[in-house]
Protein backbone atom coordinates (compact mmCIF):
# COMPACT_ATOMS: atom_id res chain seq x y z
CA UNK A 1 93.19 44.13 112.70
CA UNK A 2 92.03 40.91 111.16
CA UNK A 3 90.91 38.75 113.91
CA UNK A 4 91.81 34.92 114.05
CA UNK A 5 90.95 34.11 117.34
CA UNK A 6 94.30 33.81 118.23
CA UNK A 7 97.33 35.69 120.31
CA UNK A 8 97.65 39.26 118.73
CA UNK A 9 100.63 41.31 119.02
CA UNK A 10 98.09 44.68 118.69
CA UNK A 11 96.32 43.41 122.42
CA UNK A 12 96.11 46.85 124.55
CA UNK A 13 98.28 48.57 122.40
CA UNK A 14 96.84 52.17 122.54
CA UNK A 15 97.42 55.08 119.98
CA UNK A 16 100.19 57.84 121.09
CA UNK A 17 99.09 61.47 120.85
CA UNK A 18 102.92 62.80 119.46
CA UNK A 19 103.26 66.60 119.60
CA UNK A 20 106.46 68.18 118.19
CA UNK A 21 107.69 71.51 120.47
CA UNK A 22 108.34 74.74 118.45
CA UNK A 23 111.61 74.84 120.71
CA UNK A 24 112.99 71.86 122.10
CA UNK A 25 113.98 71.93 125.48
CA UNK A 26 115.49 69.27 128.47
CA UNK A 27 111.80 68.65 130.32
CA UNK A 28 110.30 67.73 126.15
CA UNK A 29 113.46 65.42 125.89
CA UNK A 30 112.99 64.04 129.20
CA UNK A 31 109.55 63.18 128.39
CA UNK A 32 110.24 61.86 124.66
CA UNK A 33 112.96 59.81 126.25
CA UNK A 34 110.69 58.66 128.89
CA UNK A 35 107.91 57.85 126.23
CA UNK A 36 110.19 55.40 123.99
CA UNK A 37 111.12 53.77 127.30
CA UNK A 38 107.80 53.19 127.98
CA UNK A 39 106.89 51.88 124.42
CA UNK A 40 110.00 49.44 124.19
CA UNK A 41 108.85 48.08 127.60
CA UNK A 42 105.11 47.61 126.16
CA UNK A 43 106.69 45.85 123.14
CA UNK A 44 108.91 43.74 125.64
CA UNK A 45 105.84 42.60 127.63
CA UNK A 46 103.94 42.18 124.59
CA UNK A 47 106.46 40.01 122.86
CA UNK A 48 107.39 38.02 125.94
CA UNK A 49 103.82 36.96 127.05
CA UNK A 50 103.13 35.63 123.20
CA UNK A 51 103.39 31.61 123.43
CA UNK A 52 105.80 30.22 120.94
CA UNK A 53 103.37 28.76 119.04
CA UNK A 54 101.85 31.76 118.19
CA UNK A 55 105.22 33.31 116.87
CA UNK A 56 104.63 31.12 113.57
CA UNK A 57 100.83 32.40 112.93
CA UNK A 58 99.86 34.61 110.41
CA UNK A 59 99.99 38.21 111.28
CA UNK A 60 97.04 39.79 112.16
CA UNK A 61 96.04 42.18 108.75
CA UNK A 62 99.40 41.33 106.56
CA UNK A 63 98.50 38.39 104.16
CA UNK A 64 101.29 36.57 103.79
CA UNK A 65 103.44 37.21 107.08
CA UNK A 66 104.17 35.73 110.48
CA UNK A 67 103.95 37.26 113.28
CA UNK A 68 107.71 36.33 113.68
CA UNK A 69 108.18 38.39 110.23
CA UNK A 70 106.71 41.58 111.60
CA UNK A 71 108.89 41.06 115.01
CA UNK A 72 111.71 40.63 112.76
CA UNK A 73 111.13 43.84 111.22
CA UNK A 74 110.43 45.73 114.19
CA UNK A 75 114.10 44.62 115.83
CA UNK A 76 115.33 45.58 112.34
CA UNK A 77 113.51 49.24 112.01
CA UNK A 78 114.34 49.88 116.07
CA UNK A 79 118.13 48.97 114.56
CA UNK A 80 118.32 51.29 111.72
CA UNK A 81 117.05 53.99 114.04
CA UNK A 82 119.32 53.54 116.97
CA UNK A 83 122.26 53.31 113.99
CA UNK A 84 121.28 57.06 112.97
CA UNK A 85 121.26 58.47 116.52
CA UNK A 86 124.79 57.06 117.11
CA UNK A 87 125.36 58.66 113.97
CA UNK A 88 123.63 61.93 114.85
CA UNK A 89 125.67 61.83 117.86
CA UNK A 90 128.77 61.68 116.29
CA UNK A 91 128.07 64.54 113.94
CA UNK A 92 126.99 66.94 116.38
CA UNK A 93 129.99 65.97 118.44
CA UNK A 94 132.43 66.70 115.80
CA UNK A 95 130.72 69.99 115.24
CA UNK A 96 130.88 70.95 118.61
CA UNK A 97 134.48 69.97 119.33
């Protein structure tokens, strides 16, 4: 993370240790569920507490971008994602009708 001595979205952001089960059950998706909450919140809180001056620096590491850019593309990434589950969720529906 390129450091410019100013407002980073990457402050105490920690790594995620991600383990997929051999066979899913209701306490792993309880705890995935419970894990995206918790990241979304983090991002929240991170996003929130940035002044709005800071929204127009450069992004920390990516030459050329905002940090507005990369929140941009985070809301649009989270978007496309949610879109497949609803689409997942339909499928499995129909198949289970």
């Amino acid at each position: 993370m390129a450091g410019g001595g100013g407002p980073s979205l990457y402050t105490g952001v920690q790594p995620v240790s991600l383990s997929i089960p051999d066979s899913p059950d209701e306490a792993s998706w309880r705890k995935d569920r419970s894990l995206l909450k918790d990241e979304h919140s983090a991002f929240v809180d991170a996003v929130r507490d940035l002044p709005d001056r800071a929204l127009d620096g450069a992004a920390p590491g990516k030459a050329g971008y905002r940090r507005i850019d990369l929140l941009y593309g985070v809301v649009q990434h989270n978007t496309h994602h949610a879109a497949q589950i609803q689409l997942l969720k339909r499928l499995h529906r129909s198949q289970h009708a």
